[in-house]
Protein backbone atom coordinates (compact mmCIF):
# COMPACT_ATOMS: atom_id res chain seq x y z
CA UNK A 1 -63.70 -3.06 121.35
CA UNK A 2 -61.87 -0.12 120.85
CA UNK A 3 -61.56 2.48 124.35
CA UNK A 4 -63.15 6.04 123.80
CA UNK A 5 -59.96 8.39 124.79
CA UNK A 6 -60.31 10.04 128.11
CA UNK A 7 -59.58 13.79 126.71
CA UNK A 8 -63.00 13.33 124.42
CA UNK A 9 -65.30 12.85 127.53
CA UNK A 10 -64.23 16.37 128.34
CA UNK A 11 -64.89 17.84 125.08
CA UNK A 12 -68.42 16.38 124.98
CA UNK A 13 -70.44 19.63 124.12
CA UNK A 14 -67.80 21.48 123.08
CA UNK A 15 -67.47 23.37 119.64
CA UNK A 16 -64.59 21.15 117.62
CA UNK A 17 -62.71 21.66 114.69
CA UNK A 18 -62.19 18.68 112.28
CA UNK A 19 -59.69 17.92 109.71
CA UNK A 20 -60.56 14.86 107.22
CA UNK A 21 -58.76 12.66 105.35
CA UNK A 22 -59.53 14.50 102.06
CA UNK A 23 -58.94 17.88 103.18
CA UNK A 24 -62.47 19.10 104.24
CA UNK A 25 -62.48 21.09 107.69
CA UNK A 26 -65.50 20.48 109.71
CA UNK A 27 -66.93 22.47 112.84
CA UNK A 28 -69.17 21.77 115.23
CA UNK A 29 -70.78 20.83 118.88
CA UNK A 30 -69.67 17.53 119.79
CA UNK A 31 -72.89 15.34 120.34
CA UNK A 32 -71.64 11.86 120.95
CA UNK A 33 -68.93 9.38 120.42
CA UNK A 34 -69.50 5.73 119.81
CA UNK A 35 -67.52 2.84 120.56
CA UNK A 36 -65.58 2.68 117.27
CA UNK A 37 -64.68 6.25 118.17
CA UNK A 38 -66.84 7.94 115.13
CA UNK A 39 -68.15 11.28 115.98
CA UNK A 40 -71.54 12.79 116.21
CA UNK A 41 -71.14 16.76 115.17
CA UNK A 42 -74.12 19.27 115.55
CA UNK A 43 -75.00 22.75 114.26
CA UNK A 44 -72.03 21.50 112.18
CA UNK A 45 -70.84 23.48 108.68
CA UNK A 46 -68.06 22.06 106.05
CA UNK A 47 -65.47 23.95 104.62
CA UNK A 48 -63.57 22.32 101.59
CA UNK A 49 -59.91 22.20 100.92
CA UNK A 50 -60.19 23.91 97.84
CA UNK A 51 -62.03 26.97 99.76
CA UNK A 52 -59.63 29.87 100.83
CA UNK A 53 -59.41 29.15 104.64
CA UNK A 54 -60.02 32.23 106.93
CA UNK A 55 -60.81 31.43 110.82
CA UNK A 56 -62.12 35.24 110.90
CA UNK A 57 -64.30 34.59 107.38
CA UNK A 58 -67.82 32.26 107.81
CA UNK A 59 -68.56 33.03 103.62
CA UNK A 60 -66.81 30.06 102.33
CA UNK A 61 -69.16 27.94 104.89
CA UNK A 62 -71.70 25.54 104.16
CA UNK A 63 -74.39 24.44 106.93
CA UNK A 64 -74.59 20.60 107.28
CA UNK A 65 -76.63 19.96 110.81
CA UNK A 66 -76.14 16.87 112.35
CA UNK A 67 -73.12 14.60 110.75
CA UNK A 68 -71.92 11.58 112.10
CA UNK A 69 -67.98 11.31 111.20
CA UNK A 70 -66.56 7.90 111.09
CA UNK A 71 -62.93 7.67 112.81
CA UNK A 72 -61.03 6.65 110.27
CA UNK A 73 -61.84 9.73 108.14
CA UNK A 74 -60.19 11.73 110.99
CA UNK A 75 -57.00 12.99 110.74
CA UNK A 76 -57.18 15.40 113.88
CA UNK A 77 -59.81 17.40 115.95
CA UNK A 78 -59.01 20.48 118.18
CA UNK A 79 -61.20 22.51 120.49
CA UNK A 80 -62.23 25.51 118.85
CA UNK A 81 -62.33 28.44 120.58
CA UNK A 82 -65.51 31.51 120.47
């Protein structure tokens, strides 16, 4: 079984910013994290890679809700701040 990382429990709640595998940027609250380490996002919107990416611009944004990520897809995840 693979071991949640310790730094995650803390961000439980928080609004995160992740990065896939293909290029898509995702943001959202943090909702849960399961064993295998995939992620639970909510209130969560989807910019692609092929979208002009502006942290001050929300046009290019598209509203998803409630995604569940799975951890290989990941290739990082930051706090975001605001």
């Amino acid at each position: 079984m693979a071991e949640v990382p310790p730094e995650m429990h803390n961000l439980l709640g928080a609004r995160l910013r992740v990065t896939l595998a293909d290029g898509r940027v995702l943001t959202g609250h943090l909702h849960c994290l399961d064993w295998k380490q995939n992620i639970l996002l909510r209130d969560s919107f989807v910019k692609s890679s092929f979208d002009e990416i502006d942290e001050n611009s929300d046009s290019s944004e598209k509203f998803l809700g409630l995604i569940a990520i799975e951890a290989k897809d990941v290739v990082k995840y930051e706090r975001k701040q605001g």
